[in-house]
Protein backbone atom coordinates (compact mmCIF):
# COMPACT_ATOMS: atom_id res chain seq x y z
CA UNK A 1 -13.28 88.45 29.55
CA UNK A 2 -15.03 88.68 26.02
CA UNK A 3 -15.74 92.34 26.25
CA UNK A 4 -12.75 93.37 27.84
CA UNK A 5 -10.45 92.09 25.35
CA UNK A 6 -12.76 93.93 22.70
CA UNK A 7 -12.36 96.94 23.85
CA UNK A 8 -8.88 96.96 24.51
CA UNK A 9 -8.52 95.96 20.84
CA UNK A 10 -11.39 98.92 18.99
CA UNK A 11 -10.44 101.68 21.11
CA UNK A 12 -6.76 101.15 18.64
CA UNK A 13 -8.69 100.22 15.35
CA UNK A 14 -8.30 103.98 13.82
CA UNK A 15 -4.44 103.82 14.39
CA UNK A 16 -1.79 101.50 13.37
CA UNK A 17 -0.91 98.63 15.86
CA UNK A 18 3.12 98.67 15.91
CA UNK A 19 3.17 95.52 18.04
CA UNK A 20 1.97 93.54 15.44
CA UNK A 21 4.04 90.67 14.23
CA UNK A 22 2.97 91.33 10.35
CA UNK A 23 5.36 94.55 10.88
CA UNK A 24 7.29 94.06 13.75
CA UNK A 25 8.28 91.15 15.89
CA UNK A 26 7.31 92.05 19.18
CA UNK A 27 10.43 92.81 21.17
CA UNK A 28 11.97 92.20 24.43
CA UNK A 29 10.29 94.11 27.17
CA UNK A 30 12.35 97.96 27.66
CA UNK A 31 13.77 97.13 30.98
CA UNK A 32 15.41 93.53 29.43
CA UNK A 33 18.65 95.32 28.60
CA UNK A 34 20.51 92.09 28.43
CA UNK A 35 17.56 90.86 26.23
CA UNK A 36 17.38 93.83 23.70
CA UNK A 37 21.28 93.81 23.53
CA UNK A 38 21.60 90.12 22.15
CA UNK A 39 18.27 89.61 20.12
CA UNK A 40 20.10 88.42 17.24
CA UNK A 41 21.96 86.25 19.21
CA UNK A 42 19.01 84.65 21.23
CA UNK A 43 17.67 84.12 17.12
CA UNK A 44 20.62 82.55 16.27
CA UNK A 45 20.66 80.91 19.70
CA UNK A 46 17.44 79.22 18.96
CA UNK A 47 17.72 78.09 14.85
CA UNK A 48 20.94 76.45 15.90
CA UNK A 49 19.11 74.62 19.02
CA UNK A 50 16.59 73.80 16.84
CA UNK A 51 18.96 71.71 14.54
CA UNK A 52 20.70 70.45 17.28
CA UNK A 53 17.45 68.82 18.67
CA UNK A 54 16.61 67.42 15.45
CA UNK A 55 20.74 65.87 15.29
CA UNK A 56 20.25 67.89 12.00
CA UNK A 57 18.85 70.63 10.05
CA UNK A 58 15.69 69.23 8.72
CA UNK A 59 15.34 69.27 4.88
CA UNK A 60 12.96 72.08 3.55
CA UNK A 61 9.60 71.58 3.45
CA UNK A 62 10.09 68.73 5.43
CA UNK A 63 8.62 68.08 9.50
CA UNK A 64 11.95 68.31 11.52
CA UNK A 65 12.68 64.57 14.01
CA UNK A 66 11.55 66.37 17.40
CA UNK A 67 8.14 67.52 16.46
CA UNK A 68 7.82 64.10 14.90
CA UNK A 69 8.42 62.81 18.16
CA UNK A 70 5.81 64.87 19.97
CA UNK A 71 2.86 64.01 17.31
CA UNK A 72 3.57 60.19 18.10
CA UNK A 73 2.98 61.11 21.93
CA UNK A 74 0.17 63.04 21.31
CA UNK A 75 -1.55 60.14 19.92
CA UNK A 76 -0.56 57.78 22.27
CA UNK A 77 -1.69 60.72 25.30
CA UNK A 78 -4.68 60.76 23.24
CA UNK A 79 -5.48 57.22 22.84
CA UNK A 80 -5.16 56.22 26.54
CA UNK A 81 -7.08 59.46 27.76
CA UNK A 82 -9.72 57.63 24.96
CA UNK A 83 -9.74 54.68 26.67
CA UNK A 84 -10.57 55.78 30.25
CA UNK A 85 -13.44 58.32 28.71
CA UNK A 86 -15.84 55.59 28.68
CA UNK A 87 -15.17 54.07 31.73
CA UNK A 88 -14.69 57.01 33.87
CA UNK A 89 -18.45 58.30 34.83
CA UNK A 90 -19.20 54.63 35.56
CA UNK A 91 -16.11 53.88 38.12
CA UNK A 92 -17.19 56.85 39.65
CA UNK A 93 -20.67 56.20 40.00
CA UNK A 94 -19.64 52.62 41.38
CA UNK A 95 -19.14 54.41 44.74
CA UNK A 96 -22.73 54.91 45.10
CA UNK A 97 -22.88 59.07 44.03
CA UNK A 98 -25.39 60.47 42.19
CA UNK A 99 -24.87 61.70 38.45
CA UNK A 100 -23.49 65.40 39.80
CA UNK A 101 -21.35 63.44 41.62
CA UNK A 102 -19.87 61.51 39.23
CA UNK A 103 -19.65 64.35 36.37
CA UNK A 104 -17.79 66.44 39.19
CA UNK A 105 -14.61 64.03 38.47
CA UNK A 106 -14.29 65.37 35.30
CA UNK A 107 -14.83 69.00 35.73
CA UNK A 108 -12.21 68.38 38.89
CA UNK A 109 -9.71 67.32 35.51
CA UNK A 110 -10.61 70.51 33.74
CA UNK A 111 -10.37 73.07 36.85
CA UNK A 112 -7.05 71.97 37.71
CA UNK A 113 -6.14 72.46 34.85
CA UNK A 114 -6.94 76.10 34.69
CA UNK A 115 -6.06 77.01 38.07
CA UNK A 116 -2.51 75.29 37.63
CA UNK A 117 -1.87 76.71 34.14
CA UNK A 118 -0.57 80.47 35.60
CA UNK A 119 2.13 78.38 37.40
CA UNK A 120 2.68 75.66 34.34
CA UNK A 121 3.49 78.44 32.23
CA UNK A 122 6.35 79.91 35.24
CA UNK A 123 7.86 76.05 35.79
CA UNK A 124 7.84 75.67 31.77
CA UNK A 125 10.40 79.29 31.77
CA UNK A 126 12.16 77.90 34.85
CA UNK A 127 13.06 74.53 33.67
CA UNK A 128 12.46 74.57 30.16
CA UNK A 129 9.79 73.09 28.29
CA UNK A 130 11.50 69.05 27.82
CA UNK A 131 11.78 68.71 31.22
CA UNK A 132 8.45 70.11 31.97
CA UNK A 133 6.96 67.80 29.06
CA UNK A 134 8.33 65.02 30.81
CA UNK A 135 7.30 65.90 34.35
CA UNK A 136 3.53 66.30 33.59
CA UNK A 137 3.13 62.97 31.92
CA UNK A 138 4.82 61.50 35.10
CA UNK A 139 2.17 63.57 36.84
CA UNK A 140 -1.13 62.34 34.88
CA UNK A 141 0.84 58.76 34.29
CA UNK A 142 0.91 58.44 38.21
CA UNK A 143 -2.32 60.20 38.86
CA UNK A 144 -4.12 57.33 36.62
CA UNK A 145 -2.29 54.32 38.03
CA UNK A 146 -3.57 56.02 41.75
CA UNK A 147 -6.75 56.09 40.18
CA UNK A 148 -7.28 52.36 39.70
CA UNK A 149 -6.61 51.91 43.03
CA UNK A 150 -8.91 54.21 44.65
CA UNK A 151 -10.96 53.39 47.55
CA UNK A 152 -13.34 55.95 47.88
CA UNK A 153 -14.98 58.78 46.34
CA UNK A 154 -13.24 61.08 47.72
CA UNK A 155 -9.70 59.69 46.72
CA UNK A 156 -11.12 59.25 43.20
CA UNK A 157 -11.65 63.20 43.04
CA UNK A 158 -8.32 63.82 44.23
CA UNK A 159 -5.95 61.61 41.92
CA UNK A 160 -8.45 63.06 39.02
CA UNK A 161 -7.77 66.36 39.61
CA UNK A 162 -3.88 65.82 40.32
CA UNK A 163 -3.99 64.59 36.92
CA UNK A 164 -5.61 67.61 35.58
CA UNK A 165 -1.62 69.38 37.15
CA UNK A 166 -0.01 67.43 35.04
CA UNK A 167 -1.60 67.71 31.74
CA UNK A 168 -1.58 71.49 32.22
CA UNK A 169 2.40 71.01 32.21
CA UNK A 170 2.78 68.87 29.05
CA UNK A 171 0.07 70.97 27.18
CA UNK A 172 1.95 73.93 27.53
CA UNK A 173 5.00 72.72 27.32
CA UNK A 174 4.31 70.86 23.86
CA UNK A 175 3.10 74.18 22.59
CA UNK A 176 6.33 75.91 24.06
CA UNK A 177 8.22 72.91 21.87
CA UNK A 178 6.71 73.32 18.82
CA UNK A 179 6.82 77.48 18.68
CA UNK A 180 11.14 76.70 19.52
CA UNK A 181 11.48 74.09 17.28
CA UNK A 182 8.76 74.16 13.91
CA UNK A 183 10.02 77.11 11.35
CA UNK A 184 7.55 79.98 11.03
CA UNK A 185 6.87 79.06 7.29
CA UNK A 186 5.59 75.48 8.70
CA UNK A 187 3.78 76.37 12.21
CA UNK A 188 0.14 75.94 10.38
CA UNK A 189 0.94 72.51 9.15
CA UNK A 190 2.82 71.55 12.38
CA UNK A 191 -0.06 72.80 14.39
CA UNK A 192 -2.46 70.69 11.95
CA UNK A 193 -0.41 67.70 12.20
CA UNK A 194 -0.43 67.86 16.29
CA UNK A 195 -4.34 68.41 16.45
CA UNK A 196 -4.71 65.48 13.86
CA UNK A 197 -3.13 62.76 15.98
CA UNK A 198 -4.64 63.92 19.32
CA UNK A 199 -7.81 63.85 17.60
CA UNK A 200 -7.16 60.02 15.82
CA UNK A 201 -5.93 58.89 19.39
CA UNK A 202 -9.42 59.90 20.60
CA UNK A 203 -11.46 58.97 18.02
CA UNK A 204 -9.43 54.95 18.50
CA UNK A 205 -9.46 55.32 22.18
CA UNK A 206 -13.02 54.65 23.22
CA UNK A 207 -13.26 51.83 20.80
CA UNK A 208 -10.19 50.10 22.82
CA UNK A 209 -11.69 51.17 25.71
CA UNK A 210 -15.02 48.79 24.62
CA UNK A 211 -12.64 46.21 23.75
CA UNK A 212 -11.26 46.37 27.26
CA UNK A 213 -14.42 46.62 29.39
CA UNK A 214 -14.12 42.96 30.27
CA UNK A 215 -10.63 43.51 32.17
CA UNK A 216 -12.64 45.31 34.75
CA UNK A 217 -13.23 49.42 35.03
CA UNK A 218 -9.51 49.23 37.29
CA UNK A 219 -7.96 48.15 33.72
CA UNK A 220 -8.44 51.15 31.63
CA UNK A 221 -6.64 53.78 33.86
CA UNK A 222 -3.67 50.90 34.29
CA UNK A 223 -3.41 50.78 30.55
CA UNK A 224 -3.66 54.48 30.27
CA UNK A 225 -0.82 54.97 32.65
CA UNK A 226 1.38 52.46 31.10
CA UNK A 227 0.80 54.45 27.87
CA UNK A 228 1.70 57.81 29.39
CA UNK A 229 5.02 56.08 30.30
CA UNK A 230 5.86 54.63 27.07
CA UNK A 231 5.34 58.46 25.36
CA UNK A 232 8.09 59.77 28.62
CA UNK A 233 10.55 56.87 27.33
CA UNK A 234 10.23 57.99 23.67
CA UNK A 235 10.35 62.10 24.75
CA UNK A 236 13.22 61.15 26.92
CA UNK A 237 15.40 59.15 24.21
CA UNK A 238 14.42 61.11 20.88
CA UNK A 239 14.11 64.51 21.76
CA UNK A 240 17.11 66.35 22.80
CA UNK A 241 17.23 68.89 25.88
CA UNK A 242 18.40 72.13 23.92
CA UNK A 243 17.83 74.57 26.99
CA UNK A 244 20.78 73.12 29.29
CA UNK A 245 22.91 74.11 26.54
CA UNK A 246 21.63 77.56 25.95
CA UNK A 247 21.74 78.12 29.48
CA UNK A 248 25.86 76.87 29.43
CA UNK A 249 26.44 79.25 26.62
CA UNK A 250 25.00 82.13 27.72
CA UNK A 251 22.46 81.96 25.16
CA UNK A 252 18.84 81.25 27.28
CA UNK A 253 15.77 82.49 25.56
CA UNK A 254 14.49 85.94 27.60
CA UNK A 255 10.72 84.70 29.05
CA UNK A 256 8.03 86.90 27.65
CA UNK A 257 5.51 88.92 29.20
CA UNK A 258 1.86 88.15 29.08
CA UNK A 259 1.68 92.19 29.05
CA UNK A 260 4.05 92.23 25.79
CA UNK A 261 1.55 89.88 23.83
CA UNK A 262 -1.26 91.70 25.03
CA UNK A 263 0.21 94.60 22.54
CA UNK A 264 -0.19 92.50 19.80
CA UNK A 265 -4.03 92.14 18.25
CA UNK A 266 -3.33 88.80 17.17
CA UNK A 267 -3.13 87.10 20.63
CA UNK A 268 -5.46 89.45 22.13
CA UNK A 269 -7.97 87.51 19.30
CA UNK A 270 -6.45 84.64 19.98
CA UNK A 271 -7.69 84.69 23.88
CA UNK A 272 -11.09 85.45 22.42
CA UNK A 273 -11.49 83.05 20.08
CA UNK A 274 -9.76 80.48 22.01
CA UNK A 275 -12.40 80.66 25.19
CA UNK A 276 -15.01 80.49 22.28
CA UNK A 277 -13.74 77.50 20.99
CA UNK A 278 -13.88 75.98 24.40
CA UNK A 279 -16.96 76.83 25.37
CA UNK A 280 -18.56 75.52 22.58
CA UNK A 281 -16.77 73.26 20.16
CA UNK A 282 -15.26 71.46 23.44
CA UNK A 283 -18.06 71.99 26.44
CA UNK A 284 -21.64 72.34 24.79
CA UNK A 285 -20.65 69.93 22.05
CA UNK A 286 -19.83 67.02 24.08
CA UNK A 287 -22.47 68.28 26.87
CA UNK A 288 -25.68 69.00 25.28
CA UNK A 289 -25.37 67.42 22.03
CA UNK A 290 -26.64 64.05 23.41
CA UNK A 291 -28.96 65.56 25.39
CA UNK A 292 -30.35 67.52 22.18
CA UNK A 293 -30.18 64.52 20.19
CA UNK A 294 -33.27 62.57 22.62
CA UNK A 295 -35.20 65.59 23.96
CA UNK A 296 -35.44 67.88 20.34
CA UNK A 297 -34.61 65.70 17.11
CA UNK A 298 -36.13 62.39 19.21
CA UNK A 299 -33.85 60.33 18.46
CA UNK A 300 -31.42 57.84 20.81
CA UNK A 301 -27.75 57.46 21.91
CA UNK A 302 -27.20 56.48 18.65
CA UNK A 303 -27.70 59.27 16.06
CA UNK A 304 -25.83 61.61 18.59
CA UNK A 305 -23.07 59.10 18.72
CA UNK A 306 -23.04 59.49 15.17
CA UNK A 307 -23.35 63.77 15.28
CA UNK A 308 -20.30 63.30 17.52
CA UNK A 309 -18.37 61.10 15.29
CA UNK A 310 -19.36 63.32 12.22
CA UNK A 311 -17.90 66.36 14.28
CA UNK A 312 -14.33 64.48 14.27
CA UNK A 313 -14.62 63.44 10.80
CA UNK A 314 -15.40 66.84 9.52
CA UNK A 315 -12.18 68.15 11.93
CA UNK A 316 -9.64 65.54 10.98
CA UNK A 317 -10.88 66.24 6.96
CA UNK A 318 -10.54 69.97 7.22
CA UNK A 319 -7.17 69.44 9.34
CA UNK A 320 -5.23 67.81 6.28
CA UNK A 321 -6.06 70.79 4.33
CA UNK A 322 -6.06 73.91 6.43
CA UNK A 323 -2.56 73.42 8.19
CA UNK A 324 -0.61 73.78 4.94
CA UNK A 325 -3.18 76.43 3.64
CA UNK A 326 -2.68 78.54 6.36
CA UNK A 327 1.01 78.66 5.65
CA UNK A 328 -0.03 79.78 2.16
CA UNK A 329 -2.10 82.59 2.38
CA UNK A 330 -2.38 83.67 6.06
CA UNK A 331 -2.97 82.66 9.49
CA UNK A 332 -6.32 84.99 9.61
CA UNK A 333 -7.99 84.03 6.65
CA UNK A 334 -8.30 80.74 7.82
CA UNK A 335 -9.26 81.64 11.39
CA UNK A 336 -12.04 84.03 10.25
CA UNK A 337 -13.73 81.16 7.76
CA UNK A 338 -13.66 78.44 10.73
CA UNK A 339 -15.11 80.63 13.00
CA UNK A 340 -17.56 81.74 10.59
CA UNK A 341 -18.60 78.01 9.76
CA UNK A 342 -18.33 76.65 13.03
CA UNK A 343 -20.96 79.20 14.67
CA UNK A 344 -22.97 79.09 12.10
CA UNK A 345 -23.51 75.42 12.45
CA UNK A 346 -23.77 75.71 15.67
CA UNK A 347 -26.67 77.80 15.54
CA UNK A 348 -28.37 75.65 12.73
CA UNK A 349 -27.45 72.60 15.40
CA UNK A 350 -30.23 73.96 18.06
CA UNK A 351 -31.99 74.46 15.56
CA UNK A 352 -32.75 71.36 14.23
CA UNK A 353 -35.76 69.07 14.12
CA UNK A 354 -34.30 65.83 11.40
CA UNK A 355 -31.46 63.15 11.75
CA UNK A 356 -30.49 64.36 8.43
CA UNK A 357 -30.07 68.44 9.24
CA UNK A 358 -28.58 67.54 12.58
CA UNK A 359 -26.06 65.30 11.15
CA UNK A 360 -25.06 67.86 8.33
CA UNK A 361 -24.22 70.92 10.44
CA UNK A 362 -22.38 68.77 13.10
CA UNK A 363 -20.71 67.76 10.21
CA UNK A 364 -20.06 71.36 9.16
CA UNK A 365 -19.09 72.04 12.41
CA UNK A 366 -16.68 69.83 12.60
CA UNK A 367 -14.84 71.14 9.47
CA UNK A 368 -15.03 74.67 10.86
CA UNK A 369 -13.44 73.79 14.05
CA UNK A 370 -10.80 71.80 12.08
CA UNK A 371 -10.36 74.94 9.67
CA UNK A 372 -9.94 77.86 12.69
CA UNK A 373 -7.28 75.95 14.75
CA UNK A 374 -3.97 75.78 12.82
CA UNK A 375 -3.87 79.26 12.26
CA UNK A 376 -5.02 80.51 15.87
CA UNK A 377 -2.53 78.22 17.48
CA UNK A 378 -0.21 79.66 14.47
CA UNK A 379 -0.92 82.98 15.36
CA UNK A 380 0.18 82.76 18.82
CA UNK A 381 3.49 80.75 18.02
CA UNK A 382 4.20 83.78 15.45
CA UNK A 383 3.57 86.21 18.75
CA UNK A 384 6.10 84.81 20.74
CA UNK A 385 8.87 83.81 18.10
CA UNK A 386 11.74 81.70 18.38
CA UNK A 387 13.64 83.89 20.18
CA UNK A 388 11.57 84.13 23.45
CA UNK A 389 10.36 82.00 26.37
CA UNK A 390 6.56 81.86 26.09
CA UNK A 391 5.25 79.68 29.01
CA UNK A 392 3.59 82.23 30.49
CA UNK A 393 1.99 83.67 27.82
CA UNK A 394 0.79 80.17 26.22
CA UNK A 395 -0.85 79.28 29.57
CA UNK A 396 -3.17 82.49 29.43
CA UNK A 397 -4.02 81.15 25.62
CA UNK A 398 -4.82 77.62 27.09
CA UNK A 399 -6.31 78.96 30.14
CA UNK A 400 -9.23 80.74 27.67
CA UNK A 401 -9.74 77.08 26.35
CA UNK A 402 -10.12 75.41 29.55
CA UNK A 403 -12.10 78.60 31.02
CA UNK A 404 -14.55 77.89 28.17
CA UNK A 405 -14.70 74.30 28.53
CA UNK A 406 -16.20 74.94 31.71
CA UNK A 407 -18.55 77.22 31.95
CA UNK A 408 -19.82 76.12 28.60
CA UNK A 409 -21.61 73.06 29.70
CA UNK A 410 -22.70 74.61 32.85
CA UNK A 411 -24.15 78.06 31.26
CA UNK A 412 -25.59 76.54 28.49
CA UNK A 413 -27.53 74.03 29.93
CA UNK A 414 -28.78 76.06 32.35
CA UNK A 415 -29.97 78.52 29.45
CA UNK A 416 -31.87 75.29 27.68
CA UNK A 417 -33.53 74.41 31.16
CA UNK A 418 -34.64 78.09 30.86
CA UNK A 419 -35.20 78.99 27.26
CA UNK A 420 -34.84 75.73 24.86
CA UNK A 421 -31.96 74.33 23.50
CA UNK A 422 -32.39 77.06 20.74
CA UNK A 423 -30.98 79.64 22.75
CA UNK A 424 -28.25 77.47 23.80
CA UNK A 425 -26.66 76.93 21.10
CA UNK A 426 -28.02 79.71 19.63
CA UNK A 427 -25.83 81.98 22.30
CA UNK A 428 -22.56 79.44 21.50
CA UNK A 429 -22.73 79.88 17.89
CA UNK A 430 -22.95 83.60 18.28
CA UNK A 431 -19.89 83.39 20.43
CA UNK A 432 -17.86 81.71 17.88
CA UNK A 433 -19.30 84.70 15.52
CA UNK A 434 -17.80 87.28 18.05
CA UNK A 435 -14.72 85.70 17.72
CA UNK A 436 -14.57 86.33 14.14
CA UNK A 437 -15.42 90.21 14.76
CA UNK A 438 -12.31 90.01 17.27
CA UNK A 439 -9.86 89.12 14.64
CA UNK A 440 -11.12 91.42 11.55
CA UNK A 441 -8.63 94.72 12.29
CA UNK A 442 -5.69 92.33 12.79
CA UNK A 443 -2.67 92.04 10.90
CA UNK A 444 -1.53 88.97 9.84
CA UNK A 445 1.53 87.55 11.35
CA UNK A 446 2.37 84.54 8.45
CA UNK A 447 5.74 86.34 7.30
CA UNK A 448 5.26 87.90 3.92
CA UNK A 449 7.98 85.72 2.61
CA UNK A 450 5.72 82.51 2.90
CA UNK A 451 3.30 83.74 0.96
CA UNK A 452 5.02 83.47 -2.60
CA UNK A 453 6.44 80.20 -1.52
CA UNK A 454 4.89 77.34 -3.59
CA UNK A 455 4.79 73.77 -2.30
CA UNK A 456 8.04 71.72 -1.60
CA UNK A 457 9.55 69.78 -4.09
CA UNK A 458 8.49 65.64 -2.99
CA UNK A 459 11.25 63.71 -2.91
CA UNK A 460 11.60 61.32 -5.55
């Protein structure tokens, strides 16, 4: 996947990529008549549904109500995801499997996930994204509730992985919300914001989960589900349904084509970094860093619980930082410096041999992670523009994630059975490095207006 996207993107590097947004937004495929006729009226269209959402226009410079509304789900969808974490492997292992066994409920999550996303990305242009939002945490809200109650191992798997469906719907439909409704001077601070309060909800969510373990391991995934239902009341009530009306008025958004991003470098990079980021700051991280922790440093559970927690620490610090930089000075600096730092910690990672080295470039790693993903997801949302349906074309961008995710883990530790955990995360880190190479001949797409913009004014 790597390599192909390369290509396609150096065999154009001597010529001038037209597609880009920097220059041009990309437009409505050639044989959307309808589409190409009323561009500026889909624009329109979509500010206006923006403001309607929100019941108003939101001030400058300030967050606008509905995105408020889905960073207070995400960390609630965060926070009960954190408290079944713990608990999972265990319940699983409770019906007398073996350890494959029992890690094979989460990578049933995770594949779901990537073989539903094509067809998340089609419901989320068919219905719209609210409604889709709203369906998949049913879905995962559901699939948790019918996990509690599951009587064997192989019901377990199945409920699992129907939950995996329906977090492939709100995932891509939250992104869907956020490129309609966030301005394009504020999509790097939006996207910072988002990733922020997923990543307190599962930093707090395994600590409740600890608190909980003496309801029982059914408790957790009750709890979870109740949570899931809470964030579909609040959705429901505060955020308005602003495609119904479109579709009334004549004014629907025209769905884009996955082909159509493809012509513009920035997603193509995107897609690259995006499976790098998976595979390692999502798969070997959480994989092998515990395992690296006892067999190479020689230390316990405890120092890489604390390289873990350092990771998040080092993400949440960067993330109040880099999503209002990047809608300062550009979407790519920022993407090229996290990817930079992040692989190059990662290398130094497998590397190690002290508590103290291990603990700094986790650290570091963290910060890089937290630095790359505002602008990537940024990027992307400046791709597909307020004027266009993107489901499609946001589930090929998560699909790279979840792609990563999971053949991380699997790749790389089959490399440090083979080789060390050197070349492990020695091969990750160097991924993360390609990345960066990906995204050096693209244009930026942060509109040049936003650059001379200085902070807002704070209300007094």
């Amino acid at each position: 996947m790597i390599t192909l996207l390369m290509s396609h993107k150096l065999q154009g590097v001597s010529r001038p990529d037209p597609r880009d947004p920097a220059e041009h937004p990309v437009p409505a495929s050639p044989d959307d008549a309808r589409a190409a006729a009323t561009a500026s009226d889909a624009a329109a269209a979509a500010s206006t549904a923006s403001d309607d959402a929100a019941g108003k226009p939101a001030p400058r410079g300030r967050v606008p109500e509905p995105i408020k509304v889905l960073i207070a789900a995400a960390f609630v969808i965060a926070l009960g995801y954190g408290i079944v974490a713990p608990v999972l492997p265990q319940f699983a292992a409770s019906f007398g499997v073996g350890v494959a066994a029992a890690s094979a409920v989460i990578s049933a999550f995770a594949l779901c996930r990537l073989v539903f996303a094509p067809a998340s990305g089609a419901v989320v242009n068919t219905l719209g994204e609210r409604p889709t939002y709203l369906i998949g945490l049913i879905v995962v809200a559901l699939s948790s509730a019918a996990t509690a109650f599951a009587q064997t191992y192989g019901q377990l798997l199945i409920f699992r992985g129907l939950g995996g469906i329906g977090s492939t719907m709100f995932t891509v439909s939250a992104m869907g919300l956020i490129v309609r409704l966030a301005p394009p001077t504020m999509r790097g601070r939006v996207s910072g914001y988002y990733a922020t309060a997923f990543l307190l909800g599962g930093i707090l969510g395994p600590v409740l989960g600890g608190l909980l373990a003496g309801l029982g391991m059914h408790a957790p995934f009750l709890i979870y589900a109740g949570a899931l239902l809470v964030a579909v009341l609040v959705v429901y009530l505060r955020l308005k349904d602003e495609t119904i009306g479109a579709r009334r008025t004549g004014r629907a958004q025209p769905p884009m084509r996955v082909r159509e991003a493809l012509d513009a470098g920035a997603y193509r990079a995107a897609l690259v970094s995006s499976f790098s980021t998976g595979w390692t700051a999502m798969g070997v991280r959480v994989a092998l860093v515990p395992l690296l922790a006892v067999q190479v440093v020689g230390e316990g559970p405890a120092v890489a619980g604390l390289a873990l927690a350092l990771f998040a620490v080092g993400n949440a610090a960067a993330l109040t930082v880099t999503g209002r930089l990047t809608d300062r000075v550009g979407r790519k600096p920022l993407v090229l410096t996290g990817l930079l730092v992040c692989g190059l910690a990662t290398i130094g990672v497998g590397l190690s041999t002290s508590v103290v080295a291990f603990a700094v470039l986790s650290l570091l790693s963290g910060v890089g992670s937290g630095t790359l993903n505002p602008g990537q997801q940024a990027a992307v949302a400046d791709v597909i523009g307020p004027d266009r349906a993107g489901g499609r074309v946001l589930s090929r961008y998560q699909m790279c994630a979840d792609a990563g995710q999971i053949a991380g883990p699997v790749l790389a530790g089959a490399l440090a059975d083979a080789a060390g955990f050197g070349w492990a995360f020695g091969i990750s880190g160097a991924l993360m490095l390609l990345a960066a190479v990906a995204w050096l001949p693209v244009r930026d797409t942060l509109p040049p207006e936003s650059r001379t913009q200085g902070p807002a004014p704070r209300r007094k």
